[in-house]
Structure formats: C-alpha cells, structure tokens
PDB file of N, CA and C in Angstrom:
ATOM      1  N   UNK A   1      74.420 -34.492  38.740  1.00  0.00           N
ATOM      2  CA  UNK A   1      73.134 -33.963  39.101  1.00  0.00           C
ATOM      3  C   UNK A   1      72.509 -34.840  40.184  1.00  0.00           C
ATOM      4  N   UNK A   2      71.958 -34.353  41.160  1.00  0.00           N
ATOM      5  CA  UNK A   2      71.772 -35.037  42.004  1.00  0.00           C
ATOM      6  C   UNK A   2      69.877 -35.481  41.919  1.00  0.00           C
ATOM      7  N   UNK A   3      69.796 -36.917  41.876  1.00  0.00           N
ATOM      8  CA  UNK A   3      68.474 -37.178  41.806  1.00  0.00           C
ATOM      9  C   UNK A   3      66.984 -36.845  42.421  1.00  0.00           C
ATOM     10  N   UNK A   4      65.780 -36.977  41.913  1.00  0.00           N
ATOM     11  CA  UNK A   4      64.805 -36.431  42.747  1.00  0.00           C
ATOM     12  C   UNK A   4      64.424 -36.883  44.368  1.00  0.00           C
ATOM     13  N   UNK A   5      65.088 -37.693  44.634  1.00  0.00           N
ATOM     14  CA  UNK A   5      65.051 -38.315  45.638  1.00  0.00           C
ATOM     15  C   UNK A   5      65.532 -37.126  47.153  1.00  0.00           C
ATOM     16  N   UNK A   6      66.706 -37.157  46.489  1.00  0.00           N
ATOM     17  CA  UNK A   6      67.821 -36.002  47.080  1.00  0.00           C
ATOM     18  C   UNK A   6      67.316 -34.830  47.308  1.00  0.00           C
ATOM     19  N   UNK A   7      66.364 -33.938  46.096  1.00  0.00           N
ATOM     20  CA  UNK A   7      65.737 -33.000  45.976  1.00  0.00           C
ATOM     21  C   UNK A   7      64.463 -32.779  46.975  1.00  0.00           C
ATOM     22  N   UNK A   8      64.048 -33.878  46.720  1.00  0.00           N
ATOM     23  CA  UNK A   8      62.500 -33.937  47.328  1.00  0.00           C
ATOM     24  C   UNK A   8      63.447 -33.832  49.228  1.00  0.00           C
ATOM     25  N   UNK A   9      63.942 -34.385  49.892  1.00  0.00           N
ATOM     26  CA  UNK A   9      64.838 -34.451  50.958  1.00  0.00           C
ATOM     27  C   UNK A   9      64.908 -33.194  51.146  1.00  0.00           C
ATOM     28  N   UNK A  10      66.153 -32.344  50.546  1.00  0.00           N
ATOM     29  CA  UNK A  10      66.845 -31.311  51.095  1.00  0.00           C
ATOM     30  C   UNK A  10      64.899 -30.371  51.024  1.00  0.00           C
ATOM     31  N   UNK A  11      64.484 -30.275  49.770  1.00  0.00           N
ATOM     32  CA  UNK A  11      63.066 -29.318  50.230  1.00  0.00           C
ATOM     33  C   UNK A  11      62.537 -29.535  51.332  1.00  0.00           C
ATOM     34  N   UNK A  12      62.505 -30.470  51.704  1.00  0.00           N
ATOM     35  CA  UNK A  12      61.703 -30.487  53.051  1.00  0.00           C
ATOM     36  C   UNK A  12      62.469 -30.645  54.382  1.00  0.00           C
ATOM     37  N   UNK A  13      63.434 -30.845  54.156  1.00  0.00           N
ATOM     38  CA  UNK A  13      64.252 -29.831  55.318  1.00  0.00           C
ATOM     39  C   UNK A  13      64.063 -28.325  55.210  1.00  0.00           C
ATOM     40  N   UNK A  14      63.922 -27.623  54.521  1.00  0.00           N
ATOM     41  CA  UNK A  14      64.118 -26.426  54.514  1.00  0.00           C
ATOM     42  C   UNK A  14      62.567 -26.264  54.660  1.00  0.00           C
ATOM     43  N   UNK A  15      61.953 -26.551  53.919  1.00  0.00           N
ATOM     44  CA  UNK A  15      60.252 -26.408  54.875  1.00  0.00           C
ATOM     45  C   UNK A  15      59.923 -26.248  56.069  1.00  0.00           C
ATOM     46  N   UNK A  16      60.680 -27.918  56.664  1.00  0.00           N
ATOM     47  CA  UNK A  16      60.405 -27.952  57.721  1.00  0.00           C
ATOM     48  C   UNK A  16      61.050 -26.855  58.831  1.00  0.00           C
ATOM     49  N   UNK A  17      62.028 -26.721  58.484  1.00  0.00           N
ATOM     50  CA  UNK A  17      63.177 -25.330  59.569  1.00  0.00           C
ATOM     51  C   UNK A  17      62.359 -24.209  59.164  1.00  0.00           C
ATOM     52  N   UNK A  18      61.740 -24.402  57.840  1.00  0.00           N
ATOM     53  CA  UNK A  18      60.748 -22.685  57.861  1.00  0.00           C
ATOM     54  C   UNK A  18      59.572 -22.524  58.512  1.00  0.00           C
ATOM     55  N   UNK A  19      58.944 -23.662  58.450  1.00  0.00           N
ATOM     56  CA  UNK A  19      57.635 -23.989  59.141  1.00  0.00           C
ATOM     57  C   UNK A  19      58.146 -23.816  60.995  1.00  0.00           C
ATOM     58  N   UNK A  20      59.307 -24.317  61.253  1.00  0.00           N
ATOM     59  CA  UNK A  20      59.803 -24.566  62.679  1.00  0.00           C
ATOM     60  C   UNK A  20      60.064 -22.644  62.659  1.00  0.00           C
ATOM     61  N   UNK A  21      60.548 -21.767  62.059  1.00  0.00           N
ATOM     62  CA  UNK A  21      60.721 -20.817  62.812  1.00  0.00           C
ATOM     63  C   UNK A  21      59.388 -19.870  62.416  1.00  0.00           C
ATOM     64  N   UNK A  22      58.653 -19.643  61.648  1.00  0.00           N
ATOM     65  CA  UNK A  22      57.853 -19.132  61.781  1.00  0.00           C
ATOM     66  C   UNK A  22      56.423 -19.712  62.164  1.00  0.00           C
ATOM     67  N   UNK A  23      56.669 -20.744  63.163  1.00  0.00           N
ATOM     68  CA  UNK A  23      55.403 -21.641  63.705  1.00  0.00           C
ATOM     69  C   UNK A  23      54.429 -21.971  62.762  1.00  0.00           C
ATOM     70  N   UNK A  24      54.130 -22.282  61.250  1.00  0.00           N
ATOM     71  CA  UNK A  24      53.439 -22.754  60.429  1.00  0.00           C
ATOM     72  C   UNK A  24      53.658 -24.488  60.426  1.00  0.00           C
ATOM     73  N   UNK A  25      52.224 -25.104  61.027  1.00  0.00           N
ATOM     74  CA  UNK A  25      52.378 -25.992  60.936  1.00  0.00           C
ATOM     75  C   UNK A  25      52.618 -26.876  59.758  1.00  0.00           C
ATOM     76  N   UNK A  26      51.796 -26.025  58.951  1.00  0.00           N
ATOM     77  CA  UNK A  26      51.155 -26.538  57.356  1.00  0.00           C
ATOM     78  C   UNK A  26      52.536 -27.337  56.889  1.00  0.00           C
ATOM     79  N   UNK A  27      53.292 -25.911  57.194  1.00  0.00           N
ATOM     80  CA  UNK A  27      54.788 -25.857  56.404  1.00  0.00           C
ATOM     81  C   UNK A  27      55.496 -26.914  56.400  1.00  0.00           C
ATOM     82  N   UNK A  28      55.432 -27.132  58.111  1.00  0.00           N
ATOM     83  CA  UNK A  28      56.232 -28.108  58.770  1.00  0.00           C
ATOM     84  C   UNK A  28      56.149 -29.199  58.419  1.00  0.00           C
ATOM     85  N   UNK A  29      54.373 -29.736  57.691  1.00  0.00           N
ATOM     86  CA  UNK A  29      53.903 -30.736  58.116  1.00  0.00           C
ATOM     87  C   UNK A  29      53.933 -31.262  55.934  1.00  0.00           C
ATOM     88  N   UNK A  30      54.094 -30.007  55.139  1.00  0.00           N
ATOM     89  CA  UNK A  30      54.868 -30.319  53.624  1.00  0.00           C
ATOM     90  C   UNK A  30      55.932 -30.873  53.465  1.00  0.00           C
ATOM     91  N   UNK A  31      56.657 -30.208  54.964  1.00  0.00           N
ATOM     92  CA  UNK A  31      57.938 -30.801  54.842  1.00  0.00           C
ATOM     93  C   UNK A  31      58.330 -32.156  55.106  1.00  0.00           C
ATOM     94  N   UNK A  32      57.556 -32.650  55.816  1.00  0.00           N
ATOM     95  CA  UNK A  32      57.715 -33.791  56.283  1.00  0.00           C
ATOM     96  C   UNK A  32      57.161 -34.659  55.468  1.00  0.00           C
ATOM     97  N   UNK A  33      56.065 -34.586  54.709  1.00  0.00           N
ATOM     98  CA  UNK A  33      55.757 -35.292  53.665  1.00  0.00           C
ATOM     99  C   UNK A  33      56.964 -35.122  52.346  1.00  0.00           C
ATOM    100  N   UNK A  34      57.211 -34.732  51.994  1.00  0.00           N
ATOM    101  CA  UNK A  34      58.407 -34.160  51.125  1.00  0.00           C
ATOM    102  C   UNK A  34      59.593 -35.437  51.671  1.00  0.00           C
ATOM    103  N   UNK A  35      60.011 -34.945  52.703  1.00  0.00           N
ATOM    104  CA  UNK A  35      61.230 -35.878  53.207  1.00  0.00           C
ATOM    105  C   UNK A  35      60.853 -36.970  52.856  1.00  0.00           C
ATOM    106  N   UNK A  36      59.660 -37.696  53.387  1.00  0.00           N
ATOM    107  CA  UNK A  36      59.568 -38.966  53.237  1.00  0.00           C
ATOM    108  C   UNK A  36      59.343 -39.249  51.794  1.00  0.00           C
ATOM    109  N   UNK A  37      58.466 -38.414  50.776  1.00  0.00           N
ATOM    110  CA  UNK A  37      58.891 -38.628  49.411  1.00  0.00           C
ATOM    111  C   UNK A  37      59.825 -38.568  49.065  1.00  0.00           C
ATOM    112  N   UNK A  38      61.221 -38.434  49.165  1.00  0.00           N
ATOM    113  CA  UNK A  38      62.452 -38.341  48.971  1.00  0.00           C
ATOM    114  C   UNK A  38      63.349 -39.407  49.534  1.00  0.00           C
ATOM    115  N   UNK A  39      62.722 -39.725  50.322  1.00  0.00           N
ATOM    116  CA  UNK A  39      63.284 -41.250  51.179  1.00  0.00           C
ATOM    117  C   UNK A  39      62.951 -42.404  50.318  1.00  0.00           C
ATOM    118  N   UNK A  40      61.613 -42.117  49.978  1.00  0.00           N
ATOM    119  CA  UNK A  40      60.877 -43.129  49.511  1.00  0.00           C
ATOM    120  C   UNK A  40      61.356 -43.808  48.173  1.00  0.00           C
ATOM    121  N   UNK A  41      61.388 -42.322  47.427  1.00  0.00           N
ATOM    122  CA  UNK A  41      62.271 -42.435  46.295  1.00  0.00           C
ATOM    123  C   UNK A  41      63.743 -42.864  45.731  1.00  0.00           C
ATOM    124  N   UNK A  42      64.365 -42.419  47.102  1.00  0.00           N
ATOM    125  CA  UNK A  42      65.783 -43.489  47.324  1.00  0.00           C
ATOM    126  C   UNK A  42      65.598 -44.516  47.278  1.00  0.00           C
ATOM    127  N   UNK A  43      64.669 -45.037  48.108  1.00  0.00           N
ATOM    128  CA  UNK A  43      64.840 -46.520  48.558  1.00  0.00           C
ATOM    129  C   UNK A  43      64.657 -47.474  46.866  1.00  0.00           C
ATOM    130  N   UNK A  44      63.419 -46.604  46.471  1.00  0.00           N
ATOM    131  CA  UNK A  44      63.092 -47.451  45.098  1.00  0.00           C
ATOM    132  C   UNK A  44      64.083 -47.001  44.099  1.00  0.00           C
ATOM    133  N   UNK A  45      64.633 -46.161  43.894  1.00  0.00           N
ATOM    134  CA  UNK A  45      65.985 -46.127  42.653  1.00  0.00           C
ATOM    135  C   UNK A  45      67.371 -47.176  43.572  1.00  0.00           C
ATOM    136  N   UNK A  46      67.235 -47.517  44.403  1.00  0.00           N
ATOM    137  CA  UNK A  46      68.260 -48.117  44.827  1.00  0.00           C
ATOM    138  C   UNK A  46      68.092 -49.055  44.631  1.00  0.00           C
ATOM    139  N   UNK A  47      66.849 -49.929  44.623  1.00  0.00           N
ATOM    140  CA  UNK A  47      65.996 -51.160  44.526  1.00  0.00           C
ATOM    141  C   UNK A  47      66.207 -51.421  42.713  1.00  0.00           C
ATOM    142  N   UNK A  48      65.836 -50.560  42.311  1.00  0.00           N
ATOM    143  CA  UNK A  48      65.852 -51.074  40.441  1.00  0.00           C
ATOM    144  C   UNK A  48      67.511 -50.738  40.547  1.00  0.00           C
ATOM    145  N   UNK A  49      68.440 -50.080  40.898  1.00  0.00           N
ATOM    146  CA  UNK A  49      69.775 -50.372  40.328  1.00  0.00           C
ATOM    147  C   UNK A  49      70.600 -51.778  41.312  1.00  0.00           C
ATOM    148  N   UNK A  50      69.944 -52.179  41.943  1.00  0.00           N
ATOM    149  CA  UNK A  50      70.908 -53.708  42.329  1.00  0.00           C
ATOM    150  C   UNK A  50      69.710 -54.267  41.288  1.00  0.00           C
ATOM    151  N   UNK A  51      68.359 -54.370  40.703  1.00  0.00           N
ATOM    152  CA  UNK A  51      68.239 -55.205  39.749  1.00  0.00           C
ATOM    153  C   UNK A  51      68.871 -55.342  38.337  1.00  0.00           C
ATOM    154  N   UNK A  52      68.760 -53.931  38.250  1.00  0.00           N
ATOM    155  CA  UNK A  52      69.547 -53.446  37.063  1.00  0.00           C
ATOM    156  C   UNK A  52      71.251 -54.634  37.199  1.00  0.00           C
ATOM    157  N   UNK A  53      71.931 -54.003  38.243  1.00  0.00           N
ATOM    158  CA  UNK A  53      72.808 -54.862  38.448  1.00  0.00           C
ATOM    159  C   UNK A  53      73.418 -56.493  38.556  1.00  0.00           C
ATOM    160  N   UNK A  54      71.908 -57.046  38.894  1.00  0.00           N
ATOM    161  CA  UNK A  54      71.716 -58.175  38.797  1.00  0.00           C
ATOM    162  C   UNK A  54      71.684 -58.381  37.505  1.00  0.00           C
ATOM    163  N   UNK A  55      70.945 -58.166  36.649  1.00  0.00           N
ATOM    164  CA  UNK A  55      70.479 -58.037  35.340  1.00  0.00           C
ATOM    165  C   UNK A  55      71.449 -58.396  34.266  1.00  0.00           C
ATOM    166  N   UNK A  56      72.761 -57.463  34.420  1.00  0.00           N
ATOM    167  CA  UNK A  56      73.655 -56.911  34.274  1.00  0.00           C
ATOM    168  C   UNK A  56      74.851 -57.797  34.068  1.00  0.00           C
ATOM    169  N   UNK A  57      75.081 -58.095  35.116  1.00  0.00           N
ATOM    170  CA  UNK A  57      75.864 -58.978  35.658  1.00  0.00           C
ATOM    171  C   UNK A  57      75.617 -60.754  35.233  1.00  0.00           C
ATOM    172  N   UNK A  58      74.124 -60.946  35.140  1.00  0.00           N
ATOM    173  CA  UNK A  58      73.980 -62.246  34.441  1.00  0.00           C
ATOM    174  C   UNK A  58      74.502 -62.498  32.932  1.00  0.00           C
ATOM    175  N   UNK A  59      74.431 -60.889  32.646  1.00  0.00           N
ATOM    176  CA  UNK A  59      75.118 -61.373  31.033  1.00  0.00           C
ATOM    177  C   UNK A  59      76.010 -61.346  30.793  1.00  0.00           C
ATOM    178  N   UNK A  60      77.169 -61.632  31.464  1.00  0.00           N
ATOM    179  CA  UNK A  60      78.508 -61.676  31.527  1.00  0.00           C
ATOM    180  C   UNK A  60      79.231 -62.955  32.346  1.00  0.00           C
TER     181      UNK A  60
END
C-alpha cells in the first residue's frame, strides 16, 4: 500500500493537469499545495524510519 505521502503527490498532480486544462486556478493552486503536502510527508516518514533505524540497530 502505498503511503499518504505518495497519495497526497499523485492528487495533486492530477489537480494540477486539471486545473492546467480547464484554466482553474483554484485547482491548480490545491494542487500544488497537495504536492507539497505529500513531499512534506515523505521527507518526515523518512526522517522517523532512519531513527527508527538508528534505534534499532543500537540494540543489537
């Protein structure tokens, strides 16, 4: 299953290409907030699994 990170991403690509062909800025401009919530959200699940990993790894 692919995480919310991923999700939040691909939606706002598709916003944004909907907003881009039917000239809605609004659309365009969900989408782009979207992406970057989805970026954002990568960055921080990537961030807790090298701690996790760190974590992890000390007890062994």
């Amino acid at each position: 299953m692919a995480d919310d990170g991923s999700i939040d991403t691909a939606r706002g690509r598709v916003k944004t290409a909907a907003g881009e062909l039917t000239g809605d800025q609004s659309l365009k401009n969900e989408g782009r907030v979207d992406r970057a919530s989805g970026s954002l959200k990568d960055k921080i699940g990537d961030a807790a699994d090298k701690v996790r990993d760190a974590l992890h790894h000390d007890k062994h």
